[in-house]
N, C-alpha and C. Protein backbone atom coordinates (compact mmCIF):
# COMPACT_ATOMS: atom_id res chain seq x y z
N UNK A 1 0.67 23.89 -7.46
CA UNK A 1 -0.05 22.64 -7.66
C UNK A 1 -1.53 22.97 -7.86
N UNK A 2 -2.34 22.32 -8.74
CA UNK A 2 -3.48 22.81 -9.24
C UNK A 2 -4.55 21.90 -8.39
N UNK A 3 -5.24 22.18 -8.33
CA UNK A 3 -6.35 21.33 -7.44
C UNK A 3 -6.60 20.00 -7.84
N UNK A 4 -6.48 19.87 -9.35
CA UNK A 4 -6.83 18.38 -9.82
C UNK A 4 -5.18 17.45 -9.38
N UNK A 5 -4.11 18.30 -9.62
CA UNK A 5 -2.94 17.90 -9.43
C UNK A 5 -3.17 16.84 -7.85
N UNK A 6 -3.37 18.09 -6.92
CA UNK A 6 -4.00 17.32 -5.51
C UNK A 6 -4.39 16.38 -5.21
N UNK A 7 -5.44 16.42 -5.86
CA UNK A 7 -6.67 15.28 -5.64
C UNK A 7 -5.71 14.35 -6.34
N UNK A 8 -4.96 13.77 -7.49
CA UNK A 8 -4.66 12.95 -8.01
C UNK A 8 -3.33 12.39 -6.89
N UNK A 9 -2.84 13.42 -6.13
CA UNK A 9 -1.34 13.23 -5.12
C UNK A 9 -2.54 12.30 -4.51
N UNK A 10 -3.23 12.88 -3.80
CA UNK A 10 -4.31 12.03 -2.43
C UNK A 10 -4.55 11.09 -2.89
N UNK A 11 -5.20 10.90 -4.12
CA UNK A 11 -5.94 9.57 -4.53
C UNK A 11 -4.54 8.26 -4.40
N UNK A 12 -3.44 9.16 -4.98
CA UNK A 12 -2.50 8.17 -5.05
C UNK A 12 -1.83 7.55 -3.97
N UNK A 13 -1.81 8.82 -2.64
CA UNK A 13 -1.41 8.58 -1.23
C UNK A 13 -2.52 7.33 -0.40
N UNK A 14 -3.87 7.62 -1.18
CA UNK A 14 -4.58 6.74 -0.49
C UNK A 14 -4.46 5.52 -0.67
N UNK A 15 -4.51 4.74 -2.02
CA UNK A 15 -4.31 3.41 -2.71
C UNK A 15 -3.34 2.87 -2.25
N UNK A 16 -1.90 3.63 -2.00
CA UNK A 16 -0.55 3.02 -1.47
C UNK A 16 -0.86 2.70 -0.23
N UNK A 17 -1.25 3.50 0.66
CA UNK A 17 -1.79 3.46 2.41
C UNK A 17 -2.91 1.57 2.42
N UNK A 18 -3.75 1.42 1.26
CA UNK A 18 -4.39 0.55 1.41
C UNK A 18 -3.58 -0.92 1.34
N UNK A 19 -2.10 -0.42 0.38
CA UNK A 19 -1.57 -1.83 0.36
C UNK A 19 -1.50 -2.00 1.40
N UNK A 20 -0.93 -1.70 2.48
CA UNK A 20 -0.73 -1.96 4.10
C UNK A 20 -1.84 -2.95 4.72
N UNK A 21 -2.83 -3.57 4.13
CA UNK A 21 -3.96 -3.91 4.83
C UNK A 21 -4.18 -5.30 3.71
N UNK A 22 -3.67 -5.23 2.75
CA UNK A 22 -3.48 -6.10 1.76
C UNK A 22 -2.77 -6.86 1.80
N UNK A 23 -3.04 -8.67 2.15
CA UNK A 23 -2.15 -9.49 2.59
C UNK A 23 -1.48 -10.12 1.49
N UNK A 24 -0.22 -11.01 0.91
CA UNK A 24 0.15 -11.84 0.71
C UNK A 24 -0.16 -13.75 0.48
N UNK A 25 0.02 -13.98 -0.03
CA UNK A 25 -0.50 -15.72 0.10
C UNK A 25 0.75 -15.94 0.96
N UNK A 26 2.48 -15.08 0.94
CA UNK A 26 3.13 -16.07 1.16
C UNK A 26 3.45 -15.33 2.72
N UNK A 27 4.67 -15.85 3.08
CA UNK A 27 4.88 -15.73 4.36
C UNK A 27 6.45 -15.55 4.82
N UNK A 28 6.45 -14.47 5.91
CA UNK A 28 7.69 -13.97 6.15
C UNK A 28 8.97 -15.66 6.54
N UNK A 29 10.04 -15.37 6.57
CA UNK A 29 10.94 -16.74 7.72
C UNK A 29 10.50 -17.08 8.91
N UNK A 30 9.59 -15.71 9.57
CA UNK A 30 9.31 -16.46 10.89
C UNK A 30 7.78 -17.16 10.65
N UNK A 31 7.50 -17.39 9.41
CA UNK A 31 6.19 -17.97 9.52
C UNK A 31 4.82 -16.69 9.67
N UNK A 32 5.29 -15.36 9.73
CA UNK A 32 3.83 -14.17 9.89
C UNK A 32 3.29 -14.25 8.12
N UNK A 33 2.04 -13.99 7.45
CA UNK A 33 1.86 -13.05 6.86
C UNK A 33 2.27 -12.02 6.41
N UNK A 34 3.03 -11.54 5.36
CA UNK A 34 3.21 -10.59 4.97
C UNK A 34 2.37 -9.60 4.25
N UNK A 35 2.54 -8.07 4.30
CA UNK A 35 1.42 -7.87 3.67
C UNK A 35 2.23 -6.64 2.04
N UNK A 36 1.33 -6.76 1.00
CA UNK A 36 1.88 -5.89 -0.07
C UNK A 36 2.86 -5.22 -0.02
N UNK A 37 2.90 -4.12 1.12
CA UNK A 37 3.42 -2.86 1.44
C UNK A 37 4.66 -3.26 2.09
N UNK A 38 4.38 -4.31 2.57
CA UNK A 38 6.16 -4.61 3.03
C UNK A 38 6.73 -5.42 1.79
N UNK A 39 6.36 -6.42 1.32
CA UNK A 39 7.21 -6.58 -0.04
C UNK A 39 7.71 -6.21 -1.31
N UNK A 40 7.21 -4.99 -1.50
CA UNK A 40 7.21 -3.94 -2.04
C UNK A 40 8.48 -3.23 -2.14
């Protein structure tokens, strides 16, 4: 794996990690917030 290869894995590991923090308008059955990364 080449160094730019890397950096492009990380960059991509990072953006996915951020959906997690990224909410939804809509909302699970029990009424929570859902966020990106779980509907996904």
């Amino acid at each position: 794996m080449t160094p730019d290869d890397l950096a492009g894995t990380l960059d991509f590991l990072r953006r996915a990690e951020a959906l997690k923090s990224t909410l939804r308008s809509g909302t699970t059955a029990s009424g929570r917030q859902e966020s990106t990364a779980e509907h996904t």
